[in-house]
PDB file of N, CA and C in Angstrom:
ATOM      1  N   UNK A   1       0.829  -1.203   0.000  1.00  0.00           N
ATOM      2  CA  UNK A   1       0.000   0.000   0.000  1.00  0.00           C
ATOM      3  C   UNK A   1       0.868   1.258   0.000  1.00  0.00           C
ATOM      4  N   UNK A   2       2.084   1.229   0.730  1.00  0.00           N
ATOM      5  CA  UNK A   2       3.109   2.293   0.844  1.00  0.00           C
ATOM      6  C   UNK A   2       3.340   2.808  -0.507  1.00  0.00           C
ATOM      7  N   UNK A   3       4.055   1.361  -1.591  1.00  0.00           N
ATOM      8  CA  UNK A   3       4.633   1.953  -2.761  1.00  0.00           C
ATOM      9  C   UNK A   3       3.558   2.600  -3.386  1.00  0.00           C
ATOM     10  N   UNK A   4       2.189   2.393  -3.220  1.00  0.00           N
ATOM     11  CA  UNK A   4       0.898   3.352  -4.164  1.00  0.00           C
ATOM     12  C   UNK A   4       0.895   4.263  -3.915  1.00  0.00           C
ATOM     13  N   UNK A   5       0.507   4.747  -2.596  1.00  0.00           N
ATOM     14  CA  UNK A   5       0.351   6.089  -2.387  1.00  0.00           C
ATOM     15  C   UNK A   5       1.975   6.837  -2.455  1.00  0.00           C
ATOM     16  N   UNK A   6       2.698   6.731  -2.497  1.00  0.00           N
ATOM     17  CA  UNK A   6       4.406   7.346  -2.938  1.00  0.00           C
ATOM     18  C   UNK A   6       4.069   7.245  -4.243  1.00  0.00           C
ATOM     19  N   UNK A   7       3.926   6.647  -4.901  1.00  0.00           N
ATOM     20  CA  UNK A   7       3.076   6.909  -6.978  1.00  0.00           C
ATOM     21  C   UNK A   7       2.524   7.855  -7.141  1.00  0.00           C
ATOM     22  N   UNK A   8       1.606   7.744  -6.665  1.00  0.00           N
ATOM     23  CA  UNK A   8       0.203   8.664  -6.537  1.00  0.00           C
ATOM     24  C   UNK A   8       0.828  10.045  -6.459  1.00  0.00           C
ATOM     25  N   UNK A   9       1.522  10.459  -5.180  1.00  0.00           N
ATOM     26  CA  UNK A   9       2.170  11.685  -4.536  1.00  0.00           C
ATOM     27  C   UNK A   9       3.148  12.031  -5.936  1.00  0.00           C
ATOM     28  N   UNK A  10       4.243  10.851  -6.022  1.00  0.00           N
ATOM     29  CA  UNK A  10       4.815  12.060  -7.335  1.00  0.00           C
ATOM     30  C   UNK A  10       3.901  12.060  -8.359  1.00  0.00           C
ATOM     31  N   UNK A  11       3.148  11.291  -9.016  1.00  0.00           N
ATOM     32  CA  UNK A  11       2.317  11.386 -10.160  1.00  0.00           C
ATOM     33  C   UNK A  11       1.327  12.544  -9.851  1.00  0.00           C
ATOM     34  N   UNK A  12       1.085  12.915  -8.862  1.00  0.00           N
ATOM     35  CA  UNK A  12       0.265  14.946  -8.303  1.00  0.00           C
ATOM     36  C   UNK A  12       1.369  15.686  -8.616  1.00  0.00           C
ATOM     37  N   UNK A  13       2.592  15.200  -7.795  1.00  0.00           N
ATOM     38  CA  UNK A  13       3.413  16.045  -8.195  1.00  0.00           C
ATOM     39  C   UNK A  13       3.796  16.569  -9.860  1.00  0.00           C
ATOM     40  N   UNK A  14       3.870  15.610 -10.375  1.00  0.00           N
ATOM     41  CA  UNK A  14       4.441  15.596 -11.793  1.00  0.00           C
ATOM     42  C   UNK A  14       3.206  16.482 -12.705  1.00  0.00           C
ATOM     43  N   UNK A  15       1.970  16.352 -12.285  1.00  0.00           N
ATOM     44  CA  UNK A  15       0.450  16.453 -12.710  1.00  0.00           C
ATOM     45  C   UNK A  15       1.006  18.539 -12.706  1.00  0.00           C
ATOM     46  N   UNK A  16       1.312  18.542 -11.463  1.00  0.00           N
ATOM     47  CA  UNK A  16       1.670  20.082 -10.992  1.00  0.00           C
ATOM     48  C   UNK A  16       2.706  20.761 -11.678  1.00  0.00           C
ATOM     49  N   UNK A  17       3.776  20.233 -12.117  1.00  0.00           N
ATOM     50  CA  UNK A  17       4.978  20.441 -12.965  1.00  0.00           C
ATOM     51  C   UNK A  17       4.305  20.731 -14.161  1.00  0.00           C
ATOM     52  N   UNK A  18       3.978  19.707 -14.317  1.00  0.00           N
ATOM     53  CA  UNK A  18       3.049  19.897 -16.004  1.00  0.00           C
ATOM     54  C   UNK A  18       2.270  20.903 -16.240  1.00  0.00           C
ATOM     55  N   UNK A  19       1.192  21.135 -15.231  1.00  0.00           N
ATOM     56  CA  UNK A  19       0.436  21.993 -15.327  1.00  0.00           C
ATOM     57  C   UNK A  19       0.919  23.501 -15.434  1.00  0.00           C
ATOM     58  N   UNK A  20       2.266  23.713 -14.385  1.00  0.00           N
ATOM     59  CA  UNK A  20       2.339  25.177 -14.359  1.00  0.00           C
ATOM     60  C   UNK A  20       3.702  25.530 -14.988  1.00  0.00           C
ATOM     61  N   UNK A  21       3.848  24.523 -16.030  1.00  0.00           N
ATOM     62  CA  UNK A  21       4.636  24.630 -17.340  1.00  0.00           C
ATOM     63  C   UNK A  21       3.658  25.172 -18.447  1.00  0.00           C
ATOM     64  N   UNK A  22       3.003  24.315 -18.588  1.00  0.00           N
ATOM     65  CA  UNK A  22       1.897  24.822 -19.595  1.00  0.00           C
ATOM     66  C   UNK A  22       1.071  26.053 -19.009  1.00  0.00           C
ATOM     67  N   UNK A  23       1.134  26.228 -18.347  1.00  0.00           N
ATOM     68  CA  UNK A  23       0.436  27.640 -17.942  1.00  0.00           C
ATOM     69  C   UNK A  23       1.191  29.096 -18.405  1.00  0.00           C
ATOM     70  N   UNK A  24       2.234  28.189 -18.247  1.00  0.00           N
ATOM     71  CA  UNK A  24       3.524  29.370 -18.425  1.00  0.00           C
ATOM     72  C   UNK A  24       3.762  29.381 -20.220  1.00  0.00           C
ATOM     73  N   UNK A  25       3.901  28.172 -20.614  1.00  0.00           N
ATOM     74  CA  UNK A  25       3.045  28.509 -22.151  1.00  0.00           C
ATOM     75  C   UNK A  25       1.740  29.300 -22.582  1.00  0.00           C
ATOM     76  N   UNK A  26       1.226  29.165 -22.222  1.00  0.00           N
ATOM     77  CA  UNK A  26       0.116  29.448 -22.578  1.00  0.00           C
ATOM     78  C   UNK A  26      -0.063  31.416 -22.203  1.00  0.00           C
ATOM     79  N   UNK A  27       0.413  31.940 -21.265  1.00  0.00           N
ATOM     80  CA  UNK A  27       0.644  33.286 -20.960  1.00  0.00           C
ATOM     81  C   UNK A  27       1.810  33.570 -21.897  1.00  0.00           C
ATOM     82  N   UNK A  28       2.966  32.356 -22.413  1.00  0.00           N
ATOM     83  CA  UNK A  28       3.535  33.596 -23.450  1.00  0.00           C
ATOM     84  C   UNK A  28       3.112  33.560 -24.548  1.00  0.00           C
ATOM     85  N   UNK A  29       2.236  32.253 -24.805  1.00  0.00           N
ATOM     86  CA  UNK A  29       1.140  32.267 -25.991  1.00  0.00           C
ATOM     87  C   UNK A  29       0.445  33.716 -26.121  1.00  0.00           C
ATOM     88  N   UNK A  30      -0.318  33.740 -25.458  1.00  0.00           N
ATOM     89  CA  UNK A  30      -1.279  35.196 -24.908  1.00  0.00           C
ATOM     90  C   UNK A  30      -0.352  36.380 -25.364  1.00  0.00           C
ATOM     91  N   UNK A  31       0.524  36.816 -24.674  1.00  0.00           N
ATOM     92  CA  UNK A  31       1.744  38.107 -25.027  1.00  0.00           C
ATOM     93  C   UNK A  31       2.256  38.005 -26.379  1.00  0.00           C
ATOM     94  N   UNK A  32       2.463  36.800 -27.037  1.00  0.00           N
ATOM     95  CA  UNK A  32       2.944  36.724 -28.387  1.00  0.00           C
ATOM     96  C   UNK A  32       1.811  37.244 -29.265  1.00  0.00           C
ATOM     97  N   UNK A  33       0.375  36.612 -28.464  1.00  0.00           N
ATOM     98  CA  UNK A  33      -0.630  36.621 -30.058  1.00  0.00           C
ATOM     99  C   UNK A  33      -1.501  38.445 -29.938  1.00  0.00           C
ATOM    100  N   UNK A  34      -1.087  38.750 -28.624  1.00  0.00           N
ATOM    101  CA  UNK A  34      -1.313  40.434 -28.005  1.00  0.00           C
ATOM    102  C   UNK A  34      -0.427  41.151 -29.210  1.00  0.00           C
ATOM    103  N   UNK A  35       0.828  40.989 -29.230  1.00  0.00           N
ATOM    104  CA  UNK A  35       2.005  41.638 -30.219  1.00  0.00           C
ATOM    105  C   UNK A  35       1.690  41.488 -31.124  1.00  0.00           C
ATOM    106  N   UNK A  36       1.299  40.402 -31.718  1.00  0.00           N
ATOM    107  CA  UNK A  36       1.089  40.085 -33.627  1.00  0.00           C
ATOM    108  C   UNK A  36      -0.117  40.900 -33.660  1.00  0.00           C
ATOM    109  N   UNK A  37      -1.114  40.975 -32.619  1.00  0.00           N
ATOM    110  CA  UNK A  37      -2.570  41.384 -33.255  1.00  0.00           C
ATOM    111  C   UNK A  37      -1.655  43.218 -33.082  1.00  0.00           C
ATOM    112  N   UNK A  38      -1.565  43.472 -32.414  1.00  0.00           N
ATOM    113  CA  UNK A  38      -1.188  45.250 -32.406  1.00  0.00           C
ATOM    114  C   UNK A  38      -0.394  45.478 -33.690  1.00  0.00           C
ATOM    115  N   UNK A  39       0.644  44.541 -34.046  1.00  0.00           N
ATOM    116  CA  UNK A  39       1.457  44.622 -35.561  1.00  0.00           C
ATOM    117  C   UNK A  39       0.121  44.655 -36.514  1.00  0.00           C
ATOM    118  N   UNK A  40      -0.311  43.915 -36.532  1.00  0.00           N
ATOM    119  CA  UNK A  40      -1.505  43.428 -37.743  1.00  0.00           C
ATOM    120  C   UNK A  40      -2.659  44.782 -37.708  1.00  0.00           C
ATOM    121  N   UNK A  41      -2.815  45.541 -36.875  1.00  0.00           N
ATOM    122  CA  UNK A  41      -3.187  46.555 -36.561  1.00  0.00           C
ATOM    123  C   UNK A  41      -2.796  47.834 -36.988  1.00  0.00           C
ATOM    124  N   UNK A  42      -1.438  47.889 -37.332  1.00  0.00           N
ATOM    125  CA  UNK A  42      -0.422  48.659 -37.393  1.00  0.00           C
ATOM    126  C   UNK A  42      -0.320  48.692 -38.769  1.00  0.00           C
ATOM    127  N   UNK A  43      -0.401  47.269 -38.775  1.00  0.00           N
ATOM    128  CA  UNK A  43      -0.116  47.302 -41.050  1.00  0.00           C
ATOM    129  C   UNK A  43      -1.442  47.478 -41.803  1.00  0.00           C
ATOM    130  N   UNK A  44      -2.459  47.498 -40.751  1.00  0.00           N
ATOM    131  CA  UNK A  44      -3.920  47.204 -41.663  1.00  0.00           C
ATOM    132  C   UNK A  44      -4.622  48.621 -41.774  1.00  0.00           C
ATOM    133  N   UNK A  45      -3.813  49.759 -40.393  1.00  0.00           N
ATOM    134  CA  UNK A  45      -4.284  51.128 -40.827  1.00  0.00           C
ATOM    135  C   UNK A  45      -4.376  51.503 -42.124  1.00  0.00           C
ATOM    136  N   UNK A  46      -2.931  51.797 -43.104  1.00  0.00           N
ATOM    137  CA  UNK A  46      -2.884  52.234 -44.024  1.00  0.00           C
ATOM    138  C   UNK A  46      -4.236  52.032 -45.125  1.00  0.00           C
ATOM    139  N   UNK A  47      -4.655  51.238 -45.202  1.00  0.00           N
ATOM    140  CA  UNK A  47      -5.613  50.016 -45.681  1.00  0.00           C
ATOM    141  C   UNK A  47      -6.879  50.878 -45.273  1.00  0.00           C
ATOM    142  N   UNK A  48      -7.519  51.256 -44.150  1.00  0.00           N
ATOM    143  CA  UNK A  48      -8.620  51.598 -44.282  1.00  0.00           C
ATOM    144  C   UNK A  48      -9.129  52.821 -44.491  1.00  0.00           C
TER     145      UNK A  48
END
């Protein structure tokens, strides 16, 4: 029963790593696609 729950604990753990990796993707996702839309903004004035 010991070795399960020690699984379990790093496999939360690992669950948590993962998660606030991808979180951290995902916010520079956000800031990258913030920049392209203000560029795309920038080039599409002339245009209207």
């Amino acid at each position: 029963m010991g070795a399960g729950k020690r699984r379990l604990a790093l496999e939360k753990k690992d669950l948590g790593e993962l998660c606030d990796r991808l979180r951290v993707e995902l916010e520079c996702d956000r800031i990258a696609f913030k920049e392209i839309s203000k560029e795309f903004a920038e080039l599409k004035e002339p245009f209207e």
